[in-house]
N, C-alpha and C. Protein backbone atom coordinates (compact mmCIF):
# COMPACT_ATOMS: atom_id res chain seq x y z
N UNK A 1 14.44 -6.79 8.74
CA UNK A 1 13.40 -5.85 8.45
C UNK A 1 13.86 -4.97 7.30
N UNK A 2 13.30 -4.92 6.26
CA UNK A 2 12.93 -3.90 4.94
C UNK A 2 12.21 -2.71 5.07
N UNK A 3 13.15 -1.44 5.14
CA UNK A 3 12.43 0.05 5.03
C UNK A 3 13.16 0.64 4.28
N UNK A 4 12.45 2.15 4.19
CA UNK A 4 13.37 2.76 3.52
C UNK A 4 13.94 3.71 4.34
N UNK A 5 14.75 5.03 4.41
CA UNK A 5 16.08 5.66 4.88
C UNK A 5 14.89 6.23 5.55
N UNK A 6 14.09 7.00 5.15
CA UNK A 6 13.12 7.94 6.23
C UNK A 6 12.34 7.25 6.87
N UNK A 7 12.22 6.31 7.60
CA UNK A 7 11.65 5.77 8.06
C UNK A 7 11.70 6.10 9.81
N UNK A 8 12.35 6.60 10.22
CA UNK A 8 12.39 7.36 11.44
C UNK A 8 12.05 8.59 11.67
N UNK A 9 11.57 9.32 10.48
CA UNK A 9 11.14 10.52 10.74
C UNK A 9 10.51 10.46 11.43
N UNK A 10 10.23 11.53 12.40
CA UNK A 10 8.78 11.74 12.84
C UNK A 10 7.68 12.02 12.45
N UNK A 11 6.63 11.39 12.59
CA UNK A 11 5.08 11.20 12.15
C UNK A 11 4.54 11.63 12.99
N UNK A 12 3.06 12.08 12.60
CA UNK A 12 2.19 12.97 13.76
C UNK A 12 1.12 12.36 12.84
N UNK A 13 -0.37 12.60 13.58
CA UNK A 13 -1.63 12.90 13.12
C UNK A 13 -2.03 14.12 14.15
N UNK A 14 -2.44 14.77 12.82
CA UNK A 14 -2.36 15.86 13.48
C UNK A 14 -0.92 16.85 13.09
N UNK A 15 -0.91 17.97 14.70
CA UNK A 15 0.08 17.75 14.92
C UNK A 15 0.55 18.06 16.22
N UNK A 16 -0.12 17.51 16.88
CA UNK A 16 0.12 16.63 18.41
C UNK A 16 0.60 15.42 18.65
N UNK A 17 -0.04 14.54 18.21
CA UNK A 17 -0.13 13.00 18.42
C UNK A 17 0.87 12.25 17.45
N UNK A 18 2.01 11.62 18.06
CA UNK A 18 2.84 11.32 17.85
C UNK A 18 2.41 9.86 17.15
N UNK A 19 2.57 9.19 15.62
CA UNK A 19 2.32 7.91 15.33
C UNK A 19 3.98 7.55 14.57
N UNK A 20 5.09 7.69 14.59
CA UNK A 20 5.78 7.53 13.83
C UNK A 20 6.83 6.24 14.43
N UNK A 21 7.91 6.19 14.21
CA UNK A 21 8.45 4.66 14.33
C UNK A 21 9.50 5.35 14.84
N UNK A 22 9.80 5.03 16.55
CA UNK A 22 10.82 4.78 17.22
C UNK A 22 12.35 4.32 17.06
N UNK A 23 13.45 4.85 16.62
CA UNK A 23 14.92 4.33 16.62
C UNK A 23 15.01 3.61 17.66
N UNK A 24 15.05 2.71 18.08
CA UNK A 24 16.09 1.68 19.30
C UNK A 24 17.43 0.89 18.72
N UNK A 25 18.56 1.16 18.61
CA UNK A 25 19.38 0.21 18.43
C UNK A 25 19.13 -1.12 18.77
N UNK A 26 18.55 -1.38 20.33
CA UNK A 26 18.72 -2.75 20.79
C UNK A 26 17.78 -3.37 20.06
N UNK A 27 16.71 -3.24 19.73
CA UNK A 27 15.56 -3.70 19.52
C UNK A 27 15.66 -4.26 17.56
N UNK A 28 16.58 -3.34 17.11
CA UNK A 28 17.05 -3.74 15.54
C UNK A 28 18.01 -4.99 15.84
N UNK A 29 19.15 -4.57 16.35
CA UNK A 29 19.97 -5.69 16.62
C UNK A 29 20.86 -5.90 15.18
N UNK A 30 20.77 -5.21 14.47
CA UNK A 30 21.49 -5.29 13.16
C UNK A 30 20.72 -6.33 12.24
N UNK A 31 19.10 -5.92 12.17
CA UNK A 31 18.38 -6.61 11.63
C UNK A 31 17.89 -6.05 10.11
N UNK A 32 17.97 -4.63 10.26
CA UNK A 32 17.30 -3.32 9.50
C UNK A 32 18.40 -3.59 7.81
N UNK A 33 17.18 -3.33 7.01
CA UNK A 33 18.05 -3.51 5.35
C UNK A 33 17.61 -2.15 5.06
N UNK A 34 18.00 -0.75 4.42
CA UNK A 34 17.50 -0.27 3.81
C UNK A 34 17.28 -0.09 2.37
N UNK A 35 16.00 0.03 2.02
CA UNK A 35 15.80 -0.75 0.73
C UNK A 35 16.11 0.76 -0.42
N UNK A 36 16.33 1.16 -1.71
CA UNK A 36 16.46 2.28 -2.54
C UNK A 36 15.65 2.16 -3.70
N UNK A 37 15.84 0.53 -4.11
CA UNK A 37 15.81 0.53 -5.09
C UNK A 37 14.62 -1.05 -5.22
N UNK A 38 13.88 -1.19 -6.16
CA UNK A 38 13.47 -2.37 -6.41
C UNK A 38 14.72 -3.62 -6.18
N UNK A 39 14.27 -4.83 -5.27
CA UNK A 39 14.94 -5.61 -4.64
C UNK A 39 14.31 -6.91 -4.70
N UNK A 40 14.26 -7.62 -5.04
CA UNK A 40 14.44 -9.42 -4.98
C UNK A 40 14.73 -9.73 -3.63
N UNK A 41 13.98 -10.04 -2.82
CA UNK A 41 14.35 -10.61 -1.22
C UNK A 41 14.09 -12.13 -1.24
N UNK A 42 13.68 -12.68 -2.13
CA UNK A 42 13.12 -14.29 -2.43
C UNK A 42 13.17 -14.54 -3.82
N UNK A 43 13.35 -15.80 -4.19
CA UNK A 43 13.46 -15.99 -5.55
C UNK A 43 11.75 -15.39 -5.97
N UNK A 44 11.41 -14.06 -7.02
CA UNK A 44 10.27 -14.07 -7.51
C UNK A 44 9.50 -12.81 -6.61
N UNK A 45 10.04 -12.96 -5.34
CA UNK A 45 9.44 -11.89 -4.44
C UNK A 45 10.39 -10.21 -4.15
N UNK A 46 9.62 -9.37 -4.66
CA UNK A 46 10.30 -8.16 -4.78
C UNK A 46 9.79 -7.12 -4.02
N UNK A 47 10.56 -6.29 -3.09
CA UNK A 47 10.32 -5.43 -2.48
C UNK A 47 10.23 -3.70 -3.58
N UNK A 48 9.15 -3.16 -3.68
CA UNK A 48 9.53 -2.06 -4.63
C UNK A 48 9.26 -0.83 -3.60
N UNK A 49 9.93 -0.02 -3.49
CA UNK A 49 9.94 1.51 -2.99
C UNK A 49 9.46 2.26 -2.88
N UNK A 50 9.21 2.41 -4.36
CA UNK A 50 8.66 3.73 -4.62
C UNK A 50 6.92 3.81 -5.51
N UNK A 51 6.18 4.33 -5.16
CA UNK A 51 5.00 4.11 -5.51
C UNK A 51 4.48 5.70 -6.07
N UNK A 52 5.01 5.42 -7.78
CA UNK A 52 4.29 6.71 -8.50
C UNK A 52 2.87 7.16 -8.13
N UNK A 53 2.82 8.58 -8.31
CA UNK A 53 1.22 9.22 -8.38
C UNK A 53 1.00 9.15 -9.64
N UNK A 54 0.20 8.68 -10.29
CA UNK A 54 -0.11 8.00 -11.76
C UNK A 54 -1.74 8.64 -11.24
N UNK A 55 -2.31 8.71 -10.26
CA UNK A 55 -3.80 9.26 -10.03
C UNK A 55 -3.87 9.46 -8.68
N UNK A 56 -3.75 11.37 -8.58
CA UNK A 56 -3.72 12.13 -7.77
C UNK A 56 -5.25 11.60 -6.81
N UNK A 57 -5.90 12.05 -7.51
CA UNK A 57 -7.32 11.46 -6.55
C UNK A 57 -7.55 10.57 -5.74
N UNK A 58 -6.31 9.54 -5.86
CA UNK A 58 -5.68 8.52 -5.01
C UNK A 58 -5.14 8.63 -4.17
N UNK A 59 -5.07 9.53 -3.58
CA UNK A 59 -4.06 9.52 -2.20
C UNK A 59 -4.72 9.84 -1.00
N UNK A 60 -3.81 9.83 -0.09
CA UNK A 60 -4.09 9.67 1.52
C UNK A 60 -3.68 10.57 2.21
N UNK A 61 -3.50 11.83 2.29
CA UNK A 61 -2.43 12.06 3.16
C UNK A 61 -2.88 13.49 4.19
N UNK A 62 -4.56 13.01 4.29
CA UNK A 62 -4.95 14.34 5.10
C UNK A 62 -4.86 14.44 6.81
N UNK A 63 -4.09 15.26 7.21
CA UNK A 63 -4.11 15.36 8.69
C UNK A 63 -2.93 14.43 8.65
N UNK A 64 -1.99 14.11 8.46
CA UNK A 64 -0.95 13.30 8.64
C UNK A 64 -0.08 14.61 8.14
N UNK A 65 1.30 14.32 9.06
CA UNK A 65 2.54 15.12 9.37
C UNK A 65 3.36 14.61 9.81
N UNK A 66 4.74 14.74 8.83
CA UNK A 66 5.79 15.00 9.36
C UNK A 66 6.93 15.81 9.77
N UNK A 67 7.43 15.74 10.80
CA UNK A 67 8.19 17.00 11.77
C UNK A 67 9.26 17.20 11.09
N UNK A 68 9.83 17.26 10.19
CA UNK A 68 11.00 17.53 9.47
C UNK A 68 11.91 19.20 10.03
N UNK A 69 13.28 19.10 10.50
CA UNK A 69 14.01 20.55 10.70
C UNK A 69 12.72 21.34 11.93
N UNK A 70 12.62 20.88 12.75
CA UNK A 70 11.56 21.22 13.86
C UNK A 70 10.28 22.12 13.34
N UNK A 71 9.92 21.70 11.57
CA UNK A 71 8.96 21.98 11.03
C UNK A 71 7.65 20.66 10.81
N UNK A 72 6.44 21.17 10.88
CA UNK A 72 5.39 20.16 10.31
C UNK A 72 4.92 20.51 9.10
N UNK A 73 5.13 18.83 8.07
CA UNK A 73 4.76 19.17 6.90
C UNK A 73 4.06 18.39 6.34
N UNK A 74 3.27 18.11 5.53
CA UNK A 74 2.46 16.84 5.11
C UNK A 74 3.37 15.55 4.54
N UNK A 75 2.60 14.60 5.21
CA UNK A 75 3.40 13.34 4.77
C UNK A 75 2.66 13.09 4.11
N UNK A 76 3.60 12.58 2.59
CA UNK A 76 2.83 11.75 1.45
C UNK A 76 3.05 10.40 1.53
N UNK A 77 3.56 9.82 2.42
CA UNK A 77 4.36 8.65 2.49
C UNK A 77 4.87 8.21 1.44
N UNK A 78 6.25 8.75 1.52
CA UNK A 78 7.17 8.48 0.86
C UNK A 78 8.05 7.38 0.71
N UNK A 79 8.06 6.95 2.50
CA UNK A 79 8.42 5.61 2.77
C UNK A 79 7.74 4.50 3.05
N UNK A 80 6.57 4.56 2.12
CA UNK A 80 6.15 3.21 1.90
C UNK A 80 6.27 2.40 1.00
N UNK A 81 6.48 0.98 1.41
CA UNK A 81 6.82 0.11 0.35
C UNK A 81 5.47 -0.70 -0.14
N UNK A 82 5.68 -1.46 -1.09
CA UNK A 82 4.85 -2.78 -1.16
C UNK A 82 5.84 -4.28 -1.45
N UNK A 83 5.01 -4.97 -1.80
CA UNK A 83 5.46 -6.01 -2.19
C UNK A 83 5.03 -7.00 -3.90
N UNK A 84 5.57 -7.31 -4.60
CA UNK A 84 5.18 -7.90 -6.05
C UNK A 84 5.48 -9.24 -5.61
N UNK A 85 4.84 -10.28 -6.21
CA UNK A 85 5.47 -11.23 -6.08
C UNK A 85 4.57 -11.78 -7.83
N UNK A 86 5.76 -12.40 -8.20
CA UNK A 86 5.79 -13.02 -9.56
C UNK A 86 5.72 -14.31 -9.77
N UNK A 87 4.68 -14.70 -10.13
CA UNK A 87 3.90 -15.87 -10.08
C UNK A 87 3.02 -16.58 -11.71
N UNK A 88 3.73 -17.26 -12.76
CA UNK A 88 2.42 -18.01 -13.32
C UNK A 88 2.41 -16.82 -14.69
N UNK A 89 3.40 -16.18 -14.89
CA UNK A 89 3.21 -14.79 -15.76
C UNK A 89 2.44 -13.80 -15.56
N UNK A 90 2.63 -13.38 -13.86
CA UNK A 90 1.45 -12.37 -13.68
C UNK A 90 2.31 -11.87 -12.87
N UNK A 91 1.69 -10.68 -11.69
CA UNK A 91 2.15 -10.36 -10.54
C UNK A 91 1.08 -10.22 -9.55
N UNK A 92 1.11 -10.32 -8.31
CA UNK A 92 0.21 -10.33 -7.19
C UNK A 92 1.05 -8.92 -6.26
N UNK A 93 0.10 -8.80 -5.65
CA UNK A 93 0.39 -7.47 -5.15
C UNK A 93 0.09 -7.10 -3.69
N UNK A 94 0.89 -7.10 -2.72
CA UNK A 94 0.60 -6.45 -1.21
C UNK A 94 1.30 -5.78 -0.37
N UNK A 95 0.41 -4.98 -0.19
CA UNK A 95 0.80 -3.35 0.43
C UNK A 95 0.09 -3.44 1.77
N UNK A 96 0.78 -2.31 2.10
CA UNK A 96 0.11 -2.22 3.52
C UNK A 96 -1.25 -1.20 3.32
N UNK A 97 -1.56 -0.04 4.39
CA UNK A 97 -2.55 1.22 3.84
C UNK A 97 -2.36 2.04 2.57
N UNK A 98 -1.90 1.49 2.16
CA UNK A 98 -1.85 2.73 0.52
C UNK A 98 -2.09 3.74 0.53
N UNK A 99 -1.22 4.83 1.41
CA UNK A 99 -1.79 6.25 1.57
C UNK A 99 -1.21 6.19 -0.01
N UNK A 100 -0.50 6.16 -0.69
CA UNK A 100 -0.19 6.45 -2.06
C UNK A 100 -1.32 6.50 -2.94
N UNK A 101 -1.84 5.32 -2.36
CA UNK A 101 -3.16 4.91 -3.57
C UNK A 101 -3.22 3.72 -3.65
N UNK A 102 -4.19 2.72 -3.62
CA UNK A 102 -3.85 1.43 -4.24
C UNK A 102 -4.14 1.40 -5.99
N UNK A 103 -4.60 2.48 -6.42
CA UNK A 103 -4.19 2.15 -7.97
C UNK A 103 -3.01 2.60 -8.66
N UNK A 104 -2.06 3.37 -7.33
CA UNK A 104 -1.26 4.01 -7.86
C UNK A 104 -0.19 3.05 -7.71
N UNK A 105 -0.06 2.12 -6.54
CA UNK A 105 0.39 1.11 -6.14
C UNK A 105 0.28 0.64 -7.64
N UNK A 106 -0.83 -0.39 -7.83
CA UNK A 106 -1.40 -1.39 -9.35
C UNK A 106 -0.25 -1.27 -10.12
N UNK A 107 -0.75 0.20 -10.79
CA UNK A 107 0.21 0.91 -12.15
C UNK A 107 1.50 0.76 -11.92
N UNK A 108 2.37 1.44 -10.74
CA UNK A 108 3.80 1.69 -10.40
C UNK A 108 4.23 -0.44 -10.83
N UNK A 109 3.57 -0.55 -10.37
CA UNK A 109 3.45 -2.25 -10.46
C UNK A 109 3.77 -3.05 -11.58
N UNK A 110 2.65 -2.58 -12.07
CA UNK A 110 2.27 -3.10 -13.75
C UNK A 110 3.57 -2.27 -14.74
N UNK A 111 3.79 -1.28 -14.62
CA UNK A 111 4.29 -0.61 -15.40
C UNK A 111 6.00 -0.92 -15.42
N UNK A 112 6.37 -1.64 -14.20
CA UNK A 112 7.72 -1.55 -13.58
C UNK A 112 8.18 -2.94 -14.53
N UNK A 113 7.28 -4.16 -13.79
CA UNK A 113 7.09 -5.90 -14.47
C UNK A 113 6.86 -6.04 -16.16
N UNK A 114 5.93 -5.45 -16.03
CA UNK A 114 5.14 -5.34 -17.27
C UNK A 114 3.78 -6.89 -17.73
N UNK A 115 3.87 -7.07 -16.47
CA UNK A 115 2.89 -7.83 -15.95
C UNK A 115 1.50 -7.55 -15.43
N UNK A 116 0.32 -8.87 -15.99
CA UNK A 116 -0.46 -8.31 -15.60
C UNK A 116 -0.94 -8.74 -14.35
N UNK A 117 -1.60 -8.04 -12.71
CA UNK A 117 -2.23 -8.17 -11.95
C UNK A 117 -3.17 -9.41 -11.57
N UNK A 118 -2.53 -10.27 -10.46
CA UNK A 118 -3.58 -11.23 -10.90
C UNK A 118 -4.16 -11.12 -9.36
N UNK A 119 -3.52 -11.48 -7.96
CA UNK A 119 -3.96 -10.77 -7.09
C UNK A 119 -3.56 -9.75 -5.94
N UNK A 120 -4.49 -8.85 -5.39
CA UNK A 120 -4.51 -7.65 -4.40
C UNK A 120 -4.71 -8.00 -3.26
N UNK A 121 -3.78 -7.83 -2.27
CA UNK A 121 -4.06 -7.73 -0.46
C UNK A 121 -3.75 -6.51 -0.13
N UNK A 122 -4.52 -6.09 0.91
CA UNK A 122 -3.90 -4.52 1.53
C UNK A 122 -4.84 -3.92 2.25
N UNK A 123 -4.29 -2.99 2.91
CA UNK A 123 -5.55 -2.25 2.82
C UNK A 123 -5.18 -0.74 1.86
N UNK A 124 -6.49 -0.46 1.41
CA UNK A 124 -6.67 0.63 0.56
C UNK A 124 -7.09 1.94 0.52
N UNK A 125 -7.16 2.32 2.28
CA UNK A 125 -7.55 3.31 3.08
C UNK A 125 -8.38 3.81 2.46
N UNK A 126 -9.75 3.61 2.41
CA UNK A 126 -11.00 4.05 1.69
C UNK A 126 -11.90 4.62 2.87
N UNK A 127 -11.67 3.99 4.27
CA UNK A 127 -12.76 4.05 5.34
C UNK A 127 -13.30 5.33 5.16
N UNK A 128 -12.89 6.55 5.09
CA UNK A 128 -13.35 7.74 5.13
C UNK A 128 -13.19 8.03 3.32
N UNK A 129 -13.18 7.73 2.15
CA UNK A 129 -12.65 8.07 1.05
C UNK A 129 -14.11 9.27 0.31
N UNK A 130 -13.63 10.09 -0.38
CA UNK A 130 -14.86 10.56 -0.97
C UNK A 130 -15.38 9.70 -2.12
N UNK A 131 -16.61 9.93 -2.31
CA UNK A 131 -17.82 9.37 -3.78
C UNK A 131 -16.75 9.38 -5.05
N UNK A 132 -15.48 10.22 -4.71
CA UNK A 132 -15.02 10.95 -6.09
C UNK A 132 -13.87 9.88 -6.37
N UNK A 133 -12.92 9.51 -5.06
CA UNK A 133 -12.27 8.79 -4.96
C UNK A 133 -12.75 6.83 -5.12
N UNK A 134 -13.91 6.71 -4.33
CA UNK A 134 -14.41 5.51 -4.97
C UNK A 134 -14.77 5.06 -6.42
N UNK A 135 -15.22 5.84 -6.71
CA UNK A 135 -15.88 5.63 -7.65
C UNK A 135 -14.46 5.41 -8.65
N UNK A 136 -13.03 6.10 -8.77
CA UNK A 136 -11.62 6.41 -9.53
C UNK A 136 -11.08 5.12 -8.83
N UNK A 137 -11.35 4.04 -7.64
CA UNK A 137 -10.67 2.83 -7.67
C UNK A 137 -11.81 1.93 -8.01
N UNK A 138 -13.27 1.65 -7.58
CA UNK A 138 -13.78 0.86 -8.43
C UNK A 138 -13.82 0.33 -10.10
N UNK A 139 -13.48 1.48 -10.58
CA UNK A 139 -13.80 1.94 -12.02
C UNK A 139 -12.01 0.96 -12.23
N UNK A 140 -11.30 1.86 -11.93
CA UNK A 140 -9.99 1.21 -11.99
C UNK A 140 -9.35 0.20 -12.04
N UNK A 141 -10.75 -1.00 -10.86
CA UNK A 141 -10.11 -2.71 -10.97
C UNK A 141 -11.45 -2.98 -11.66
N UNK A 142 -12.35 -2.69 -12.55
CA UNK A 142 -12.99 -2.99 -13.60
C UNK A 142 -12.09 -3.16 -15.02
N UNK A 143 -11.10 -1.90 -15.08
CA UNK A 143 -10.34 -1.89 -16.37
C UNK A 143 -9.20 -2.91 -15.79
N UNK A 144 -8.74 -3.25 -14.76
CA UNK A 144 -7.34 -3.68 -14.49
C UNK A 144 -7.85 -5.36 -14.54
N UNK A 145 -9.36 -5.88 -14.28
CA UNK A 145 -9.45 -6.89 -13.73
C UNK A 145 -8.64 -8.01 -13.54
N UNK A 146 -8.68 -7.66 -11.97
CA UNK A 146 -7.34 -8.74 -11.45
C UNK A 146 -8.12 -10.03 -10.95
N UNK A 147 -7.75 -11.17 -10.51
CA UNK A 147 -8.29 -12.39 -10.08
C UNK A 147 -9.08 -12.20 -8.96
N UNK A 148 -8.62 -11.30 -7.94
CA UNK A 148 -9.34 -11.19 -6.67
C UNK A 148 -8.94 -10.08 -6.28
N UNK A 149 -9.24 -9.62 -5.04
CA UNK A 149 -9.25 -8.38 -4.53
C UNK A 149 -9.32 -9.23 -2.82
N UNK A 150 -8.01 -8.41 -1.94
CA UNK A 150 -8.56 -8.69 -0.51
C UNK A 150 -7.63 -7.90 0.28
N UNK A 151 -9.16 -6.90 0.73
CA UNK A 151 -8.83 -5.77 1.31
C UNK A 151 -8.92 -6.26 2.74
N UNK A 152 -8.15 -4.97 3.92
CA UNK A 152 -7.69 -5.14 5.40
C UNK A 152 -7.90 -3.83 5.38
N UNK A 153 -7.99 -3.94 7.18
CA UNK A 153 -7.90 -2.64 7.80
C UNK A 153 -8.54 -1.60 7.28
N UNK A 154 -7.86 -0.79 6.80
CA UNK A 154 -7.90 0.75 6.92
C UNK A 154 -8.87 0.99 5.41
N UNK A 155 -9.44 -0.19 4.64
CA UNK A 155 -10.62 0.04 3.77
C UNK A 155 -11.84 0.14 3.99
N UNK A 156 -11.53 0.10 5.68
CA UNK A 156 -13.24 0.18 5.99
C UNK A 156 -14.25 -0.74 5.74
N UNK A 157 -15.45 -1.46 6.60
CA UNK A 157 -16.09 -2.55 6.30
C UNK A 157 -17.33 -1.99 5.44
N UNK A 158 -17.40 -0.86 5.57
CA UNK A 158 -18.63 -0.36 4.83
C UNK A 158 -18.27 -0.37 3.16
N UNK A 159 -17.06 -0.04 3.41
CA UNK A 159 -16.40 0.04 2.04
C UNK A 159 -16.17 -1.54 1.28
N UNK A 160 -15.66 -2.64 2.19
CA UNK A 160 -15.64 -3.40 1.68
C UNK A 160 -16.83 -4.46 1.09
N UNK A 161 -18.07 -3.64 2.00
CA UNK A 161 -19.08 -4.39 1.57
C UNK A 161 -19.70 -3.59 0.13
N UNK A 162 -19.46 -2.42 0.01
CA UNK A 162 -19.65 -1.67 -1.70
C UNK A 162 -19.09 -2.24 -2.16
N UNK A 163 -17.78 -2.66 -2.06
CA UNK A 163 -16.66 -3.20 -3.31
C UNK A 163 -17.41 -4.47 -3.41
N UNK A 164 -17.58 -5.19 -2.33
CA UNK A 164 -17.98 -6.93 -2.85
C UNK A 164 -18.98 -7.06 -3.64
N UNK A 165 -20.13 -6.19 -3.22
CA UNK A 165 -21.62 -6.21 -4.18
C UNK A 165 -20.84 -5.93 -5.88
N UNK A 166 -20.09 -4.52 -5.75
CA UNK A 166 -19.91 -3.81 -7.19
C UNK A 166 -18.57 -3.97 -8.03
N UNK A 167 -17.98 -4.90 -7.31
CA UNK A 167 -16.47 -5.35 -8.33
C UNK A 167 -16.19 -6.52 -9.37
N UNK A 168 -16.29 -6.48 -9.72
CA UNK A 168 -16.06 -7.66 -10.73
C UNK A 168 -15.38 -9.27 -10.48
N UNK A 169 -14.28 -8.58 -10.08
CA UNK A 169 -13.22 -9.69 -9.26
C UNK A 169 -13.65 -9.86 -7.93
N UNK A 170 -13.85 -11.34 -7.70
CA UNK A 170 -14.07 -11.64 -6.50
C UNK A 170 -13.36 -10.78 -5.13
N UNK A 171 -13.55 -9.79 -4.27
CA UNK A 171 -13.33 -8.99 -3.02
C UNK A 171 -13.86 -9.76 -1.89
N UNK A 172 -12.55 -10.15 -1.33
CA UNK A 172 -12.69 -10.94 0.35
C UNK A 172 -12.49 -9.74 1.63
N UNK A 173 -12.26 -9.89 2.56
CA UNK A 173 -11.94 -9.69 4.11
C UNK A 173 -11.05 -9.99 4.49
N UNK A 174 -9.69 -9.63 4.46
CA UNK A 174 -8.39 -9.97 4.82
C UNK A 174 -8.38 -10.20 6.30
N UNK A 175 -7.57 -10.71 7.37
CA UNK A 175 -7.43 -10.42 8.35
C UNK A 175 -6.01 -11.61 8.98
N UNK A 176 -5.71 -11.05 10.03
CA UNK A 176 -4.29 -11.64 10.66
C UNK A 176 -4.84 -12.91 10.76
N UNK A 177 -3.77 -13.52 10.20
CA UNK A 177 -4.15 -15.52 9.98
C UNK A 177 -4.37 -15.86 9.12
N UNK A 178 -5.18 -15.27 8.48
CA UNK A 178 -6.04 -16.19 7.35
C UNK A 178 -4.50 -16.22 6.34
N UNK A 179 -4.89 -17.66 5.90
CA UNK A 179 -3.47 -18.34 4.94
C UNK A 179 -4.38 -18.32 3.73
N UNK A 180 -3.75 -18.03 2.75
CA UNK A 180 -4.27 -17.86 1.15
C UNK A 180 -2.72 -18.42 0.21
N UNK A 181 -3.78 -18.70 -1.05
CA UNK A 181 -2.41 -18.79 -2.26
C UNK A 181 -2.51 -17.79 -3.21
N UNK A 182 -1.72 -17.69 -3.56
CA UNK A 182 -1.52 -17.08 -4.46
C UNK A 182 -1.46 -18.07 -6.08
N UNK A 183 -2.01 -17.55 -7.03
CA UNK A 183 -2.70 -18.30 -8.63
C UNK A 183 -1.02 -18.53 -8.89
């Protein structure tokens, strides 16, 4: 397993409700890598870290907390990763919820490779997003146009059915199972 060092903090929503990731020794088993730095885990497949704010309007991080020094403070998720994988002179791209952003994800991406985007999995936590924020990632994979788009979870189905009518690049329905290739 690939995380990064804070990855045990404590997480809240809220700040009652405990969502954060449990330490068990037994249960790691000396399985745990912690990642710092952009990493190669497969020939072509790269784990990257750190996910610039390149567009504030992009982010996620309301009602989420972490307990840091028996204080609560907003989590920007700091310890989230994604994944690049380099393919064909391009890069493909999958993340988990993108409280970062998924265009902030894109850029940190594009900018790192210097490659261009060919396809997106993730989810892009839009379900609740404002008019202000849609409108700053639609607009965004118009200029970026990548091969496809295929959002999960936490983008919301209402959302994913705006994106499919109004995106350019073909936008699917991700879900556990479904096997895809990558271009």
């Amino acid at each position: 397993m690939y995380a990064k060092r804070n990855i045990f903090v404590p997480k809240y929503s809220g700040k009652s409700r405990f969502i954060g990731t449990l330490y068990d020794e037994n249960l790691l088993n000396n399985r745990l890598i912690y990642v710092d730095a952009v990493t190669e885990i497969a020939k072509d497949i790269f784990i990257v870290p750190e996910t610039n704010t390149y567009h504030a309007v992009d982010t996620n991080f309301k009602g989420l907390y972490q307990k840091i020094d028996n204080e609560f403070v907003s989590d920007e998720f700091d310890d989230e990763l994604f994944l690049t994988i380099k393919q064909n002179d391009q890069i493909n791209i999958v993340t988990a919820c993108s409280h970062r952003g998924i265009t902030n994800v894109c850029t940190t991406a594009a900018d790192y490779f210097k490659l261009p985007v060919g396809q997106i999995l993730g989810g892009f936590h839009m379900k609740n997003c404002t008019t202000e924020q849609y409108v700053h990632i639609t607009n965004y994979f118009r200029q970026l146009q990548p091969q496809s788009i295929g959002v999960c979870h936490c983008t919301g189905i209402d959302k994913y059915a705006e994106m499919h009518n109004e995106c350019e690049a073909p936008v699917f329905y991700n879900y556990t199972g479904h096997e895809m290739k990558f271009f």
